[in-house]
N, C-alpha and C. Protein backbone atom coordinates (compact mmCIF):
# COMPACT_ATOMS: atom_id res chain seq x y z
N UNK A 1 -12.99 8.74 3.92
CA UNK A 1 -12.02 7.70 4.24
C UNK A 1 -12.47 7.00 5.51
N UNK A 2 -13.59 5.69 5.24
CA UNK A 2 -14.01 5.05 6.31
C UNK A 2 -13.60 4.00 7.31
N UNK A 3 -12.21 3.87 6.67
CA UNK A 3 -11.28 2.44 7.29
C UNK A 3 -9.73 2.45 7.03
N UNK A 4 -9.01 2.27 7.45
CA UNK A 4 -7.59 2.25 7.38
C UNK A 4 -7.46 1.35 5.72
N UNK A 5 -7.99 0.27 5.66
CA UNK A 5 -7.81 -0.33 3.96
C UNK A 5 -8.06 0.55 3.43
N UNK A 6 -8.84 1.32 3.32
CA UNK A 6 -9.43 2.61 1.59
C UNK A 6 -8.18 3.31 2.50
N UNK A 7 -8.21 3.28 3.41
CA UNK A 7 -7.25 5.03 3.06
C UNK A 7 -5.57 4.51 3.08
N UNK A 8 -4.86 3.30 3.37
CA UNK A 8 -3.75 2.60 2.48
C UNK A 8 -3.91 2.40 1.28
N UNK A 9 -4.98 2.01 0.59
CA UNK A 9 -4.81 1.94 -0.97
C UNK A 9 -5.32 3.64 -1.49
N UNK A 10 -5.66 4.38 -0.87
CA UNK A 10 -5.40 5.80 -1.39
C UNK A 10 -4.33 6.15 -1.50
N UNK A 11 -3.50 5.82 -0.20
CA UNK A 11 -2.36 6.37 0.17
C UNK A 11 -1.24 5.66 -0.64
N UNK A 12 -1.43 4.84 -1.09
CA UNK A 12 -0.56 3.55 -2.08
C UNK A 12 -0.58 4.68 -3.44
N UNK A 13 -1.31 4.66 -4.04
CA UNK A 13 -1.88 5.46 -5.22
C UNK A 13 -0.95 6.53 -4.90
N UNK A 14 -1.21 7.73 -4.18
CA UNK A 14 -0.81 9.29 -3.90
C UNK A 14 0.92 9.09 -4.31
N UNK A 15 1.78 8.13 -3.02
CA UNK A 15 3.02 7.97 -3.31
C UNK A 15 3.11 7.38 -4.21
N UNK A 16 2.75 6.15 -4.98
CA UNK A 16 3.18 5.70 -6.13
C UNK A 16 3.20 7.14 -7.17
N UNK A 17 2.59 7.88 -7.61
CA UNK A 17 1.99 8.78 -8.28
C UNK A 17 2.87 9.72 -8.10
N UNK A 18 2.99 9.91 -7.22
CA UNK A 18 4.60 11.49 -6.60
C UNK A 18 5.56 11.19 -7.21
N UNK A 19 6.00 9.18 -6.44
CA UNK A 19 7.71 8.94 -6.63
C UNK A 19 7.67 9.15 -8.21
N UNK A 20 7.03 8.41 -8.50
CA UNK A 20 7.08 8.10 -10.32
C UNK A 20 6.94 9.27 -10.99
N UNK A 21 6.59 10.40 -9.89
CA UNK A 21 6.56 11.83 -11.06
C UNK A 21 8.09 12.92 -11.22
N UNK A 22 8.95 11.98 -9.75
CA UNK A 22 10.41 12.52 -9.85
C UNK A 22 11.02 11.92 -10.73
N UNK A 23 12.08 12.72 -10.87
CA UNK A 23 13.52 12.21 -11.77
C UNK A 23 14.22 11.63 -11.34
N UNK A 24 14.89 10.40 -12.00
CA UNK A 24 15.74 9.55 -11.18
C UNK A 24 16.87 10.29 -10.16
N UNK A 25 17.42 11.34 -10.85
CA UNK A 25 18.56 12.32 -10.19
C UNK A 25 18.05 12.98 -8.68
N UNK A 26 16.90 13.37 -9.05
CA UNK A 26 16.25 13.99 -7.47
C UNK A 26 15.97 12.99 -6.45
N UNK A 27 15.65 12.14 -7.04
CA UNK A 27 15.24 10.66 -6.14
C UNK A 27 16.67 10.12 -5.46
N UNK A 28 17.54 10.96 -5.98
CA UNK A 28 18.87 9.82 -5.62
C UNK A 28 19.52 11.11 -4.62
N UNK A 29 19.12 12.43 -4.66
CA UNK A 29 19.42 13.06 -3.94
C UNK A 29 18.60 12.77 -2.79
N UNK A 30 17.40 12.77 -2.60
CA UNK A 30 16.94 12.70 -1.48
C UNK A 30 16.80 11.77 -0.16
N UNK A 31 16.89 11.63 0.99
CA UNK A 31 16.88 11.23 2.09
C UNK A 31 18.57 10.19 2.02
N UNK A 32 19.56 11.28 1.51
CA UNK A 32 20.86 11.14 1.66
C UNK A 32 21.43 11.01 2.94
N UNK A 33 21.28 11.65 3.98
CA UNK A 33 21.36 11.60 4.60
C UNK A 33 20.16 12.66 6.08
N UNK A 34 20.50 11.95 7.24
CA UNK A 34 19.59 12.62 8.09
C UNK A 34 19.68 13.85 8.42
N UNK A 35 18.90 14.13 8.62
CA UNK A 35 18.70 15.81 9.09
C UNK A 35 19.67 15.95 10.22
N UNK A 36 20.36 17.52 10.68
CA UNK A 36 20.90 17.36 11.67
C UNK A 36 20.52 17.31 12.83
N UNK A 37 19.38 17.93 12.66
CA UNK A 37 17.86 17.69 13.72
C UNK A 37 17.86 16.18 14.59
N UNK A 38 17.36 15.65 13.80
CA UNK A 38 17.50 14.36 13.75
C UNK A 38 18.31 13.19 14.44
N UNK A 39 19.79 13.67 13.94
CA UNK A 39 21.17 13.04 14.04
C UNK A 39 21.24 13.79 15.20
N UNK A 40 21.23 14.72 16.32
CA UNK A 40 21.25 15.51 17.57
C UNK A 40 20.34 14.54 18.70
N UNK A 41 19.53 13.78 17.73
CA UNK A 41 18.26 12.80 18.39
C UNK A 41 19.02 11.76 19.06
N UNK A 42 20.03 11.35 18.86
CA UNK A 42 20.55 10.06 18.82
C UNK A 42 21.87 9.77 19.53
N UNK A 43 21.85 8.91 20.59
CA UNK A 43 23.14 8.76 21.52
C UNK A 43 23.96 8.19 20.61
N UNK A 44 25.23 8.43 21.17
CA UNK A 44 26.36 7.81 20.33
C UNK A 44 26.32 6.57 20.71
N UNK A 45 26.84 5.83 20.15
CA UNK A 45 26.91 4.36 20.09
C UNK A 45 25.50 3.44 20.13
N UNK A 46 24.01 3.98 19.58
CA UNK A 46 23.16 3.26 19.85
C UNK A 46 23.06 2.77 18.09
N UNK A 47 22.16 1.82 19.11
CA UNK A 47 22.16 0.68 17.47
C UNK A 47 21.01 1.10 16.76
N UNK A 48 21.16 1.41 15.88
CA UNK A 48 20.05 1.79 14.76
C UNK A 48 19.29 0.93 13.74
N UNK A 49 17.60 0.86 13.44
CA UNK A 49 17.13 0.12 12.85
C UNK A 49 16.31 0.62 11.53
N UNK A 50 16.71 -0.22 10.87
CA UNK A 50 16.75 0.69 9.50
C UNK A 50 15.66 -0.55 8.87
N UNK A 51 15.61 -0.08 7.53
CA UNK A 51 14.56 -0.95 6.58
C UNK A 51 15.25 -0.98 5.20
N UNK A 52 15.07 -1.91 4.12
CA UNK A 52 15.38 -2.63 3.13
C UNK A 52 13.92 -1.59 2.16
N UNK A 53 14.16 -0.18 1.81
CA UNK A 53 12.81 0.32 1.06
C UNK A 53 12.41 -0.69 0.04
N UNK A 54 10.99 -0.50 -0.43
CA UNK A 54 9.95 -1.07 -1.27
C UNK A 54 10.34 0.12 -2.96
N UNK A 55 9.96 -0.30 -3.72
CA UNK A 55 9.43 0.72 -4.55
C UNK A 55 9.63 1.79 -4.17
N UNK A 56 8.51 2.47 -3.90
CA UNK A 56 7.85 3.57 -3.68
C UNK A 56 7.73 4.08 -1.82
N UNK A 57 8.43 3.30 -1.71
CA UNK A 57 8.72 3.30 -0.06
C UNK A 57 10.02 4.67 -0.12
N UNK A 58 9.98 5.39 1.13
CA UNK A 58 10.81 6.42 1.04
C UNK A 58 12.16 5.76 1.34
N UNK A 59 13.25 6.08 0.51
CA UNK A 59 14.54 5.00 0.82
C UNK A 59 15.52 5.31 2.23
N UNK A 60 15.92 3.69 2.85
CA UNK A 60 17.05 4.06 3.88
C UNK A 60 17.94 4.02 3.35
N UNK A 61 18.69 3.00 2.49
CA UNK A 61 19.96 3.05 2.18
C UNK A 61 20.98 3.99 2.69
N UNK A 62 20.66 5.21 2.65
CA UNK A 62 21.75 5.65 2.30
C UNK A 62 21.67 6.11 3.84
N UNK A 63 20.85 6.06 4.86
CA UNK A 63 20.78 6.34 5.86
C UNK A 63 21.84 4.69 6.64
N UNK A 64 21.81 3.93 6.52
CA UNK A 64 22.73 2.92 6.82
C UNK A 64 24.15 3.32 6.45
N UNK A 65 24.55 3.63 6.11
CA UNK A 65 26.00 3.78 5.24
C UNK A 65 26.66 4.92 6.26
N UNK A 66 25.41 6.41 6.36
CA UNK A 66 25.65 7.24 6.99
C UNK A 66 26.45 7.09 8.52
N UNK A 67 24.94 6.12 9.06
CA UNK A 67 25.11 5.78 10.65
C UNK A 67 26.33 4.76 10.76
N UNK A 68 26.68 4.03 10.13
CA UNK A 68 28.03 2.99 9.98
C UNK A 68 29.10 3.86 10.18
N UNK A 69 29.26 5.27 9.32
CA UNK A 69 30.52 6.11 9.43
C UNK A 69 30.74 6.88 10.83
N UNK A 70 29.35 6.50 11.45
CA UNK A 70 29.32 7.37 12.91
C UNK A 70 29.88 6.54 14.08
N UNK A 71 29.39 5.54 13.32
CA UNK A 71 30.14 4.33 14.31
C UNK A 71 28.79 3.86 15.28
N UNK A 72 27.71 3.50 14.54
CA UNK A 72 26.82 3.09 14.82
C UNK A 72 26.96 1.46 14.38
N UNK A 73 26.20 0.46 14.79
CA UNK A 73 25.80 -0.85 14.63
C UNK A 73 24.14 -0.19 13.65
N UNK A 74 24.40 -1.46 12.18
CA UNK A 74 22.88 -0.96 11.89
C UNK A 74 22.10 -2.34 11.35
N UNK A 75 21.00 -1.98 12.12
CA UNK A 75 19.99 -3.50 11.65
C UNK A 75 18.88 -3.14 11.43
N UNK A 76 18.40 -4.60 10.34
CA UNK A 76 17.18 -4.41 9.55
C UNK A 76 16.53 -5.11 9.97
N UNK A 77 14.98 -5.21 9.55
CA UNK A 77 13.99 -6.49 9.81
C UNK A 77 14.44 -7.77 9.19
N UNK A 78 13.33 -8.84 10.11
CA UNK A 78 14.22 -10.02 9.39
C UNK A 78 12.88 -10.53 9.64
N UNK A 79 12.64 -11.98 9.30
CA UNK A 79 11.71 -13.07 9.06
C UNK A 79 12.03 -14.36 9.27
N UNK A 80 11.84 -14.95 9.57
CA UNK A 80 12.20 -16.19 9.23
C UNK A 80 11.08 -16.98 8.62
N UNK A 81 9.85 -16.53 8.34
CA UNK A 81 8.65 -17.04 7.62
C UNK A 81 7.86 -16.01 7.46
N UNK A 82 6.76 -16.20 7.05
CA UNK A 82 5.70 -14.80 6.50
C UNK A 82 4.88 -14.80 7.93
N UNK A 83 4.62 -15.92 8.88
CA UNK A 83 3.94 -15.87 10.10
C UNK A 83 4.63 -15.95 10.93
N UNK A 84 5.98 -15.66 10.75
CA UNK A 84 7.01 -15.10 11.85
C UNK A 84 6.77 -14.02 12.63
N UNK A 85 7.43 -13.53 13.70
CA UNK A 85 7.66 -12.26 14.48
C UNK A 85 8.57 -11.78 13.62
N UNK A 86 8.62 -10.13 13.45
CA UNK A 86 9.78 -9.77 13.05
C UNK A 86 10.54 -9.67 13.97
N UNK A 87 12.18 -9.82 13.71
CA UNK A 87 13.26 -9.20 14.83
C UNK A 87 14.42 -8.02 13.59
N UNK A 88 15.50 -7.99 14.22
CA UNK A 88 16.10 -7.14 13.65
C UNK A 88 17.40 -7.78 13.78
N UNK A 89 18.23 -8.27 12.95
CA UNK A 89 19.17 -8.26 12.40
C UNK A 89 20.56 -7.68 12.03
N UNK A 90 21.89 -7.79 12.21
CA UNK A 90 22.84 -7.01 11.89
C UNK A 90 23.04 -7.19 10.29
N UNK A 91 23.15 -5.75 9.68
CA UNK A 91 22.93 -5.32 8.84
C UNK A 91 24.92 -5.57 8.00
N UNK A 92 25.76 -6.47 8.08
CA UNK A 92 27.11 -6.19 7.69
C UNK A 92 27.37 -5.67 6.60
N UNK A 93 26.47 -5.38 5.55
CA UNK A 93 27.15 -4.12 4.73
C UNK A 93 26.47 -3.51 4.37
N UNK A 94 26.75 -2.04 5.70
CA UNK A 94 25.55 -1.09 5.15
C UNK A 94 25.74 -0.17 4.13
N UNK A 95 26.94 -0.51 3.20
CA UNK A 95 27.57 0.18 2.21
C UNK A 95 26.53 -0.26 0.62
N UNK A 96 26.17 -1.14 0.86
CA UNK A 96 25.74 -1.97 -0.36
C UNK A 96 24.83 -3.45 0.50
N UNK A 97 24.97 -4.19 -0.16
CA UNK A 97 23.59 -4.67 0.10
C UNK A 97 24.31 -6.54 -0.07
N UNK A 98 25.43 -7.01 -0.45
CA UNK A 98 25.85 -8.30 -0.59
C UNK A 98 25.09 -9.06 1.06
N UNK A 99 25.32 -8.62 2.04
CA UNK A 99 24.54 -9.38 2.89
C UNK A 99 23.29 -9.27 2.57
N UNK A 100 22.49 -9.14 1.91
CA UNK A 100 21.09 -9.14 1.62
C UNK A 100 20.54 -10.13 0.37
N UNK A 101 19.35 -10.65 1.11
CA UNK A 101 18.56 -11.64 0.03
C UNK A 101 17.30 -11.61 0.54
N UNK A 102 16.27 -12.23 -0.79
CA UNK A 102 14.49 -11.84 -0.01
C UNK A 102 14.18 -13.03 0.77
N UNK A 103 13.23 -12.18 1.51
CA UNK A 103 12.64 -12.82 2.68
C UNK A 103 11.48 -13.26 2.34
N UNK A 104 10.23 -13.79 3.33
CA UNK A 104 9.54 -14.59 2.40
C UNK A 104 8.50 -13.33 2.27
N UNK A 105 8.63 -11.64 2.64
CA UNK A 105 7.72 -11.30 1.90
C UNK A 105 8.23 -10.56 0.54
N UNK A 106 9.47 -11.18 0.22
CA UNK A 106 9.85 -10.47 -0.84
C UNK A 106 10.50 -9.49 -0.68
N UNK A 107 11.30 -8.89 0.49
CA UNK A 107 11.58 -7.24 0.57
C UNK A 107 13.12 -8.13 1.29
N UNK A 108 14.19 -7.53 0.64
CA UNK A 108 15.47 -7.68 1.09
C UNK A 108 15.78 -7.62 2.90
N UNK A 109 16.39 -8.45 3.11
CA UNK A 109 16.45 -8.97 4.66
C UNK A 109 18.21 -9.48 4.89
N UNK A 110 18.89 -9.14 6.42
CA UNK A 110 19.73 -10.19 6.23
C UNK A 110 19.83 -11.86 5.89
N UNK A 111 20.81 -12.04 5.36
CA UNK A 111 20.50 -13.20 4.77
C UNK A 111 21.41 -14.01 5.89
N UNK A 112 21.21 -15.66 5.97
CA UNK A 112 21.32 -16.02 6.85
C UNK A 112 21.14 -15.67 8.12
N UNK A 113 22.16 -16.31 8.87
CA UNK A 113 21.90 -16.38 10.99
C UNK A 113 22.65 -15.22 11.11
N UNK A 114 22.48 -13.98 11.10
CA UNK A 114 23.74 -12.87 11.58
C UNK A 114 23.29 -12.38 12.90
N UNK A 115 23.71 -12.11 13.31
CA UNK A 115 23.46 -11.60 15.03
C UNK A 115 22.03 -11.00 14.78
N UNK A 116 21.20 -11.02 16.01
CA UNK A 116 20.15 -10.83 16.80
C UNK A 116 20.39 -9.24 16.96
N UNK A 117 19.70 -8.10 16.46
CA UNK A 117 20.07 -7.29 18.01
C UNK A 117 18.48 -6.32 17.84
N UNK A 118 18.65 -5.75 18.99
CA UNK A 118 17.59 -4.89 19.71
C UNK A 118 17.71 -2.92 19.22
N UNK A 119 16.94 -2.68 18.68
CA UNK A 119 17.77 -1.16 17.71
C UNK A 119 17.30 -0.11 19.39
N UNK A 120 18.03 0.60 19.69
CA UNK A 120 17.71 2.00 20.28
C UNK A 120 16.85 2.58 19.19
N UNK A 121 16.74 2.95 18.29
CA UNK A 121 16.69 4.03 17.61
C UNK A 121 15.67 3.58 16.36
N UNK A 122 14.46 3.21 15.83
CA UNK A 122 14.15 2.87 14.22
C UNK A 122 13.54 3.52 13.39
N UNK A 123 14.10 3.64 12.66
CA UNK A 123 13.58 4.42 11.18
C UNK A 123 12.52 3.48 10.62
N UNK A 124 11.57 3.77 10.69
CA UNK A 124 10.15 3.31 10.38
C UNK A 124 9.62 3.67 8.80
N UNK A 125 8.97 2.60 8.26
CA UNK A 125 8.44 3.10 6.55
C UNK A 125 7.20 3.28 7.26
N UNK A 126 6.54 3.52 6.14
CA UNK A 126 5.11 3.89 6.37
C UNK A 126 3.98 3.81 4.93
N UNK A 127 2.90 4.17 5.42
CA UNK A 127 1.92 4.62 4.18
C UNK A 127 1.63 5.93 4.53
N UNK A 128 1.34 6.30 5.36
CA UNK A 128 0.94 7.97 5.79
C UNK A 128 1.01 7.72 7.16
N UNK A 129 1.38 9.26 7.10
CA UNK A 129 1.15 9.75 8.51
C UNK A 129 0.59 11.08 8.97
N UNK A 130 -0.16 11.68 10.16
CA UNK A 130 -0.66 13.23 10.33
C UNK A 130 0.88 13.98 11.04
N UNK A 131 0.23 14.98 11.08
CA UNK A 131 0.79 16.26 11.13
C UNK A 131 1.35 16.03 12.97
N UNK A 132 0.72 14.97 13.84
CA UNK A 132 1.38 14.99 14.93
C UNK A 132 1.86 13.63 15.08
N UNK A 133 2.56 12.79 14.05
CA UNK A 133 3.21 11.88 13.79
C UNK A 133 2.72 10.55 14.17
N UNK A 134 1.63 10.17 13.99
CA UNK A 134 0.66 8.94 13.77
C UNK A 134 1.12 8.40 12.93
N UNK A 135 1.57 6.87 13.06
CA UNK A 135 1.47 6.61 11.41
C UNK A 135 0.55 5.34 11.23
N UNK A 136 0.35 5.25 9.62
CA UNK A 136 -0.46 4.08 9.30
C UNK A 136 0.38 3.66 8.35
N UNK A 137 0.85 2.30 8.81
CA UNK A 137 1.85 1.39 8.49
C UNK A 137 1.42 0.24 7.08
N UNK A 138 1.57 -0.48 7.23
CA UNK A 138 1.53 -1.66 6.06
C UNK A 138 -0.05 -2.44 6.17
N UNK A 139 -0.20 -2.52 7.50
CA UNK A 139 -1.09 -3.17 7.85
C UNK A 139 -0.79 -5.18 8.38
N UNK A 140 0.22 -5.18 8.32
CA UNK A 140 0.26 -6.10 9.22
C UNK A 140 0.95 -6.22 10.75
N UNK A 141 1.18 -4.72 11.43
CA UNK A 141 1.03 -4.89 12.19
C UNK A 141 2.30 -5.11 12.93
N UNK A 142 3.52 -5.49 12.35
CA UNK A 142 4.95 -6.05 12.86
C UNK A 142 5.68 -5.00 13.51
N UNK A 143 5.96 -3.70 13.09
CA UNK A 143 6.00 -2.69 14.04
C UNK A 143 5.41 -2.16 15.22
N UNK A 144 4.08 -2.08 15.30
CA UNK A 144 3.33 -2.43 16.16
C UNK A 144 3.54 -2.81 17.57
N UNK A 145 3.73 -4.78 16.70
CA UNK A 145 4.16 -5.72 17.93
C UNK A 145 4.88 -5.28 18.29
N UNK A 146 6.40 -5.06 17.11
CA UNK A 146 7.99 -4.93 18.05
C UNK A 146 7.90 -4.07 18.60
N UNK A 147 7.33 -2.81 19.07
CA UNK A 147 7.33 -1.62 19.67
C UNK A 147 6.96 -2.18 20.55
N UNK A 148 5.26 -2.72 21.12
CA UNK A 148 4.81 -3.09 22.33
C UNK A 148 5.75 -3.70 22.93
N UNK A 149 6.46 -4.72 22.45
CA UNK A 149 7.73 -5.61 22.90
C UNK A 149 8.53 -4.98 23.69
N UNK A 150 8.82 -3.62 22.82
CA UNK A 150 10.44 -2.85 22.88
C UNK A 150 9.77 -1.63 22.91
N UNK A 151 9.39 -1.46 24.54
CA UNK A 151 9.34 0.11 24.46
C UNK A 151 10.48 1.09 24.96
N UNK A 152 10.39 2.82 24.73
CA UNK A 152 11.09 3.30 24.58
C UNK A 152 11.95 3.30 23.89
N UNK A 153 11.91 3.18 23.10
CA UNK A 153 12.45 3.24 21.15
C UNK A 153 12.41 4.46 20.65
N UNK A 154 13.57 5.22 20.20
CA UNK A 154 13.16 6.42 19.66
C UNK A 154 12.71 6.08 18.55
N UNK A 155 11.56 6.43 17.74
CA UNK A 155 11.09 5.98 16.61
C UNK A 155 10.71 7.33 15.43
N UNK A 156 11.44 6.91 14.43
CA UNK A 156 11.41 7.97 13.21
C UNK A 156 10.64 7.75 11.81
N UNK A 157 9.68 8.07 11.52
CA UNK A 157 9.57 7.99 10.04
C UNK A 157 9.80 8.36 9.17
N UNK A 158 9.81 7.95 8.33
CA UNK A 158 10.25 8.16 6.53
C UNK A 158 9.54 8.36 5.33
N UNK A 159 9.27 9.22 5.20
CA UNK A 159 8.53 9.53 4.17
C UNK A 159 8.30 10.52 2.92
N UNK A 160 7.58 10.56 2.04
CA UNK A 160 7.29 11.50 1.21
C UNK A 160 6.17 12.85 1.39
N UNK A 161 6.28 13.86 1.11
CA UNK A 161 5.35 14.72 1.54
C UNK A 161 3.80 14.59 0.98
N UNK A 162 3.85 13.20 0.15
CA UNK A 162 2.82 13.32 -0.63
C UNK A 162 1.94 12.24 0.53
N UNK A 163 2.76 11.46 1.38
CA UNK A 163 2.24 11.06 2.83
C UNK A 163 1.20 11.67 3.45
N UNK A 164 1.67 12.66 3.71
CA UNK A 164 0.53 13.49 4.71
C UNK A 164 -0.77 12.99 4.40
N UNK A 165 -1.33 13.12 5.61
CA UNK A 165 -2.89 12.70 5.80
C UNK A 165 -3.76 13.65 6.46
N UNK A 166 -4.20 14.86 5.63
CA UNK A 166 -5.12 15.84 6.17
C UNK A 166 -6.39 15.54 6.05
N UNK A 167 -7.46 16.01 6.64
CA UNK A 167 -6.85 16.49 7.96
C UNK A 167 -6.42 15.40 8.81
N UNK A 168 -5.83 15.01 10.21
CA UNK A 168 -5.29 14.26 11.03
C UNK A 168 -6.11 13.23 11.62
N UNK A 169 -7.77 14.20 11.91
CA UNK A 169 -8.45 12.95 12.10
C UNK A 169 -9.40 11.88 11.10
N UNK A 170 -8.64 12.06 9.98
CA UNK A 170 -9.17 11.00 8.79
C UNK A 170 -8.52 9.59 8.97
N UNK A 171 -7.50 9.77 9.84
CA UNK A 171 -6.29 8.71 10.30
C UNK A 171 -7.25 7.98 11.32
N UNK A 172 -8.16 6.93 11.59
CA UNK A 172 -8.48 6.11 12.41
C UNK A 172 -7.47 5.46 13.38
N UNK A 173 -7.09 6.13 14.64
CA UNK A 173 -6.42 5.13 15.50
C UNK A 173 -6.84 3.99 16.47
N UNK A 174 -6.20 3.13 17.19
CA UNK A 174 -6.42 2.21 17.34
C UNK A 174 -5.48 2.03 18.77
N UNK A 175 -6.11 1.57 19.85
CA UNK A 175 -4.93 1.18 21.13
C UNK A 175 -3.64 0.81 20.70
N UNK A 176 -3.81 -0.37 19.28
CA UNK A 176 -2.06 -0.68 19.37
C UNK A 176 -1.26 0.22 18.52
N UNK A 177 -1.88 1.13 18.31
CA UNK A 177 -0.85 1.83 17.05
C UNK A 177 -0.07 2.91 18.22
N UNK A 178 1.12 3.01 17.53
CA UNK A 178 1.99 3.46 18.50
C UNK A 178 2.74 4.85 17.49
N UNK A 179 2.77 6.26 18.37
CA UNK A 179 2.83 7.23 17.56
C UNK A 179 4.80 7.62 17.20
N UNK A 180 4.88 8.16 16.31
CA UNK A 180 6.40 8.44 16.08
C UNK A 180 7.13 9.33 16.83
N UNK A 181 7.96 9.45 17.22
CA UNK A 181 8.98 10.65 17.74
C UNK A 181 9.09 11.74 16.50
N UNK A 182 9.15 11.32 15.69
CA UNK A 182 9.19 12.06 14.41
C UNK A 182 9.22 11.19 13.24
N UNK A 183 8.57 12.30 12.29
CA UNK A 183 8.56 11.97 10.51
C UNK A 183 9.91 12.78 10.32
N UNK A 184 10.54 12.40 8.71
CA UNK A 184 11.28 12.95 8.02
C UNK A 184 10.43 13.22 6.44
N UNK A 185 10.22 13.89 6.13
CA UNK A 185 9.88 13.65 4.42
C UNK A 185 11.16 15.05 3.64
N UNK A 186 11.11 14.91 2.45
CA UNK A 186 12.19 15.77 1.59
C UNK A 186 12.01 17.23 2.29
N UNK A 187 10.83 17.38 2.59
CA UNK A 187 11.05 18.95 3.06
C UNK A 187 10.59 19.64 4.23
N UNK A 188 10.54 18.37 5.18
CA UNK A 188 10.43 18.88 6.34
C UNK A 188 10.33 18.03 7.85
N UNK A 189 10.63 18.65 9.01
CA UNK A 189 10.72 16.86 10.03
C UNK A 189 9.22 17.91 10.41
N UNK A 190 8.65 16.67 11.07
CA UNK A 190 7.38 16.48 11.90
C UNK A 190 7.58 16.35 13.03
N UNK A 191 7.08 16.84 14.34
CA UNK A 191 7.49 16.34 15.40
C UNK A 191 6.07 16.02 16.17
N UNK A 192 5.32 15.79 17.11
CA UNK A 192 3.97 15.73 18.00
C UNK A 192 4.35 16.88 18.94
């Protein structure tokens, strides 16, 4: 694995290949809600930043709905073009999804002007990550930025166990890549 491209389209393959090998029923059980681990991570009243999952992306949904009952504020990425900055967005129904429509890369976003805000806290997608919570992202980089932007972010990932990237240094890092506070996958948190 000589470059971050071969080893995202490996890593594309592995999870596509896992999710599609669960049952819809297990899939709908999992990443229901956060670990208590996790949820111990997190000041009360901070605003949480969540994601609109892909496919085969490990799902938030149901992690929005959760943090709403806690009495959290929850926001997603937003766009306003494909060569936009991302920012983050108030998320008004993290129950379901009526505030939501695609953005221009296609992945559900608030729709319209809804408040601006800045997350304490983001739940991060991914393509893989190692065992001391590196991750390798999409490849363009928008997490990245917003982190350099917005540091001190508790930052969490999301994922499937079929993620993992052994050994750790097959993962090429890079000055801007910025490491997680923790992974979540179905069966276990990660910490550095």
């Amino acid at each position: 694995m000589s470059n971050k491209s071969e080893l995202r389209e490996q890593l594309r393959a592995l999870r596509r290949v896992h999710v599609e090998a669960q049952p819809d029923r297990i899939r709908a059980l999992l990443f229901h809600r956060p670990p208590a681990p996790i949820v111990a991570m997190i000041e009360p009243g901070a605003v949480i930043g969540l994601y609109h999952a892909s496919r085969y992306e490990a799902p938030a949904s149901a992690y929005a709905g959760f943090f709403a009952e806690q009495g959290h504020v929850v926001a997603l990425p937003h766009f306003g073009a494909r060569d936009a900055a991302m920012t983050f967005r108030a998320h008004t129904d993290p129950f379901g999804a009526s505030d939501l429509a695609p953005g221009p890369f296609g992945l559900l976003q608030p729709a319209g002007e809804p408040e601006e805000l800045v997350p304490d806290v983001l739940f991060v997608p991914l393509v893989g990550f190692t065992e001391t919570c590196e991750r390798l992202g999409q490849g363009g980089g928008h997490y990245d930025r917003w982190l350099a932007e917005h540091p001190g972010r508790l930052t969490i990932g999301l994922a499937w166990d079929a993620q993992l990237i052994e050994p750790a240094s097959a993962l090429p890092l890079e000055p801007h890549d910025h490491r997680l506070d923790a992974v979540v996958t179905p069966t276990r948190i990660y910490r550095p």
